[in-house]
C-alpha atoms as a PDB file:
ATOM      1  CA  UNK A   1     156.036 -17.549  72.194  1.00  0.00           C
ATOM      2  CA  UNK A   2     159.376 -15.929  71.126  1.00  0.00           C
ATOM      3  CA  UNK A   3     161.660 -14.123  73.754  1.00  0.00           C
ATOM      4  CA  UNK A   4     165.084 -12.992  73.127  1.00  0.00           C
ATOM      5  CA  UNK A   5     167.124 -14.032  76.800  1.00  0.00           C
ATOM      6  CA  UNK A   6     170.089 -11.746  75.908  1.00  0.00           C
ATOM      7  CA  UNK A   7     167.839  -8.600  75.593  1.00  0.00           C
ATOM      8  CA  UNK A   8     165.513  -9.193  78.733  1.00  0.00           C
ATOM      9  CA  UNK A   9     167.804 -10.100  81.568  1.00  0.00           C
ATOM     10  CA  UNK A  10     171.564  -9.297  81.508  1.00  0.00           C
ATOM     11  CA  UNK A  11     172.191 -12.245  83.831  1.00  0.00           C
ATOM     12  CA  UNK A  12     170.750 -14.120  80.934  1.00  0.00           C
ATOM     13  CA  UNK A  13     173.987 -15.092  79.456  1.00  0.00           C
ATOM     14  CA  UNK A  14     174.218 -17.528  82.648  1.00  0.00           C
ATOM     15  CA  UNK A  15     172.198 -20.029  80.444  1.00  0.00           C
ATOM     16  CA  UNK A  16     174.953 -19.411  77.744  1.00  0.00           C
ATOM     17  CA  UNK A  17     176.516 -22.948  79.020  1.00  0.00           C
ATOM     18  CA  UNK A  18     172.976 -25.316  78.265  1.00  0.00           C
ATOM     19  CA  UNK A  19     171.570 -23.291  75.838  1.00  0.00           C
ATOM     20  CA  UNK A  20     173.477 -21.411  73.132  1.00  0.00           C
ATOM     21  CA  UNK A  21     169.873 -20.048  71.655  1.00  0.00           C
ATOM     22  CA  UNK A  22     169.243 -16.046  72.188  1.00  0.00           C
ATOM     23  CA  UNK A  23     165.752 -17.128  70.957  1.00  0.00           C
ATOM     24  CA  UNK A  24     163.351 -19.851  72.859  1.00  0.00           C
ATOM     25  CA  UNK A  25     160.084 -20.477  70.796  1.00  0.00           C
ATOM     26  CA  UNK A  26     157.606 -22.614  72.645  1.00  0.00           C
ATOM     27  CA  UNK A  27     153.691 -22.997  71.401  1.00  0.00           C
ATOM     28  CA  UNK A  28     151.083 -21.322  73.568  1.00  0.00           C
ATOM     29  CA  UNK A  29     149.002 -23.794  71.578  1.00  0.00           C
ATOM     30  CA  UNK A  30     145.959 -20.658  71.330  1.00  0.00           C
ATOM     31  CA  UNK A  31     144.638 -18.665  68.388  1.00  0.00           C
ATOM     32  CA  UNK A  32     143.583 -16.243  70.725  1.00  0.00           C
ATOM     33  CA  UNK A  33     145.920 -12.683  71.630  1.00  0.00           C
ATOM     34  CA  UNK A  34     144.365 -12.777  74.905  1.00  0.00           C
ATOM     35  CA  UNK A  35     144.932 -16.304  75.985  1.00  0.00           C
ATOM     36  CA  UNK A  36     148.119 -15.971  75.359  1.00  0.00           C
ATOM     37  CA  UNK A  37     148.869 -13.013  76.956  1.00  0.00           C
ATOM     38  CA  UNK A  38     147.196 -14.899  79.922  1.00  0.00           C
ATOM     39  CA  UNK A  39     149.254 -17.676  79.352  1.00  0.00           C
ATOM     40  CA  UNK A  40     152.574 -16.435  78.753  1.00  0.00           C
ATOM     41  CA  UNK A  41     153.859 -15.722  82.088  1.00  0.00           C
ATOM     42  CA  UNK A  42     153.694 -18.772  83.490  1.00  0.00           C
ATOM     43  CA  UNK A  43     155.623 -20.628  79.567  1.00  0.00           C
ATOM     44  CA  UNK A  44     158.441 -18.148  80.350  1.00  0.00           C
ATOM     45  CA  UNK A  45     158.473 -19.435  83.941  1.00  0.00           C
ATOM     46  CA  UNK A  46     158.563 -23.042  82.276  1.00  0.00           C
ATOM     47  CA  UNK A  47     161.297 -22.172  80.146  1.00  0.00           C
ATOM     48  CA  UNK A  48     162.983 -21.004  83.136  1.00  0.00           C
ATOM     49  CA  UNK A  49     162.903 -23.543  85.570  1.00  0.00           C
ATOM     50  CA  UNK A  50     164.096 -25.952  82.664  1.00  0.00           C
ATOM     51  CA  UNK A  51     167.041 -23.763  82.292  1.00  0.00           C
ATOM     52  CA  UNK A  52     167.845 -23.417  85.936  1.00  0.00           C
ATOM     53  CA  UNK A  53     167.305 -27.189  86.280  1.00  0.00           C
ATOM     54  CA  UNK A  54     170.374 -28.117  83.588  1.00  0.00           C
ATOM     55  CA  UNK A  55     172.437 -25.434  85.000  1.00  0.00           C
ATOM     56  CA  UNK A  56     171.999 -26.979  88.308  1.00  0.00           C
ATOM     57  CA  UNK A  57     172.212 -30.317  86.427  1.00  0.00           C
ATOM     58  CA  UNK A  58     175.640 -29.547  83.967  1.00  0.00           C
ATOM     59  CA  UNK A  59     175.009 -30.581  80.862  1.00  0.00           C
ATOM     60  CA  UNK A  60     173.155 -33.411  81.724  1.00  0.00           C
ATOM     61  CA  UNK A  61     169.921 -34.235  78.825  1.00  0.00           C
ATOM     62  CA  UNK A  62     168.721 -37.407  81.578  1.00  0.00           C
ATOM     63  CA  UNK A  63     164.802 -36.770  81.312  1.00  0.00           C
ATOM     64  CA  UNK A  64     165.007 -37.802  85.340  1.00  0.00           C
ATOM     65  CA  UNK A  65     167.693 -35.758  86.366  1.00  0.00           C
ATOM     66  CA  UNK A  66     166.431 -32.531  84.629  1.00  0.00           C
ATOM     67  CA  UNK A  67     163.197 -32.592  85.797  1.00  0.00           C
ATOM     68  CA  UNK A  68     164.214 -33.955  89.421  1.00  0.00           C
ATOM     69  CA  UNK A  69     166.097 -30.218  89.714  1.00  0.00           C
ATOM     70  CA  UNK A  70     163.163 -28.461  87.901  1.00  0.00           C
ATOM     71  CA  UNK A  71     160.890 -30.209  90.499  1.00  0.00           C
ATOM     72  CA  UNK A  72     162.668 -29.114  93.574  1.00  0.00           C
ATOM     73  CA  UNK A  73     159.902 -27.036  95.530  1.00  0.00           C
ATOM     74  CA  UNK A  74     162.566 -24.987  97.281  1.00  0.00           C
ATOM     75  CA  UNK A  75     164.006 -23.671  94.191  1.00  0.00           C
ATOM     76  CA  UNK A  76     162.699 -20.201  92.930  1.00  0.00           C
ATOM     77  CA  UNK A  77     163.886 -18.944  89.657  1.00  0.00           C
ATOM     78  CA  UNK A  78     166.747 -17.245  89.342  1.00  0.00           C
ATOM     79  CA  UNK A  79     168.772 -18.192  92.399  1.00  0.00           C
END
C-alpha cells in the first residue's frame, strides 16, 4: 500500500511533527487486486491511528505508550 498524506488530506501536514514521510508503504501481504482493495481501508485506518497515537504521544517511540493512545476506544481518527 502506498498513499501520499500531503495529497489526500490538507490537514495531513499535522503528522509533519512524527513523521516527515509524504509516502507510508505498508504490505497488504495479498497477491490478489481485490483483497486488497478489500483490505485497504481498514491499513490506512492503521496507519492512522498510529499517527494520531504519537501526536497525542510527542515524539515518544515507547512501544507501550504508543499503542496505549492508539488503543484508546474513545478516540476516532482525526480529532
Amino acid at each position: 500500500m502506498s498513499r501520499n498524506l500531503a495529497s489526500q488530506d490538507a490537514g495531513a501536514r499535522r503528522y509533519a511533527a512524527v513523521e516527515p514521510r509524504c509516502e507510508i508503504h505498508r504490505s497488504l501481504r495479498t497477491d490478489s487486486e481485490r483483497e486488497a482493495r478489500v483490505r485497504l481501508p481498514a491499513a490506512e485506518a492503521a496507519v492512522l491511528a498510529e499517527l494520531d497515537a504519537r501526536l497525542t504521544m510527542g515524539q515518544s517511540q515507547e512501544p507501550g505508550t504508543v499503542f496505549s493512545a492508539a488503543a484508546q476506544p474513545d478516540r476516532g481518527i482525526g480529532q
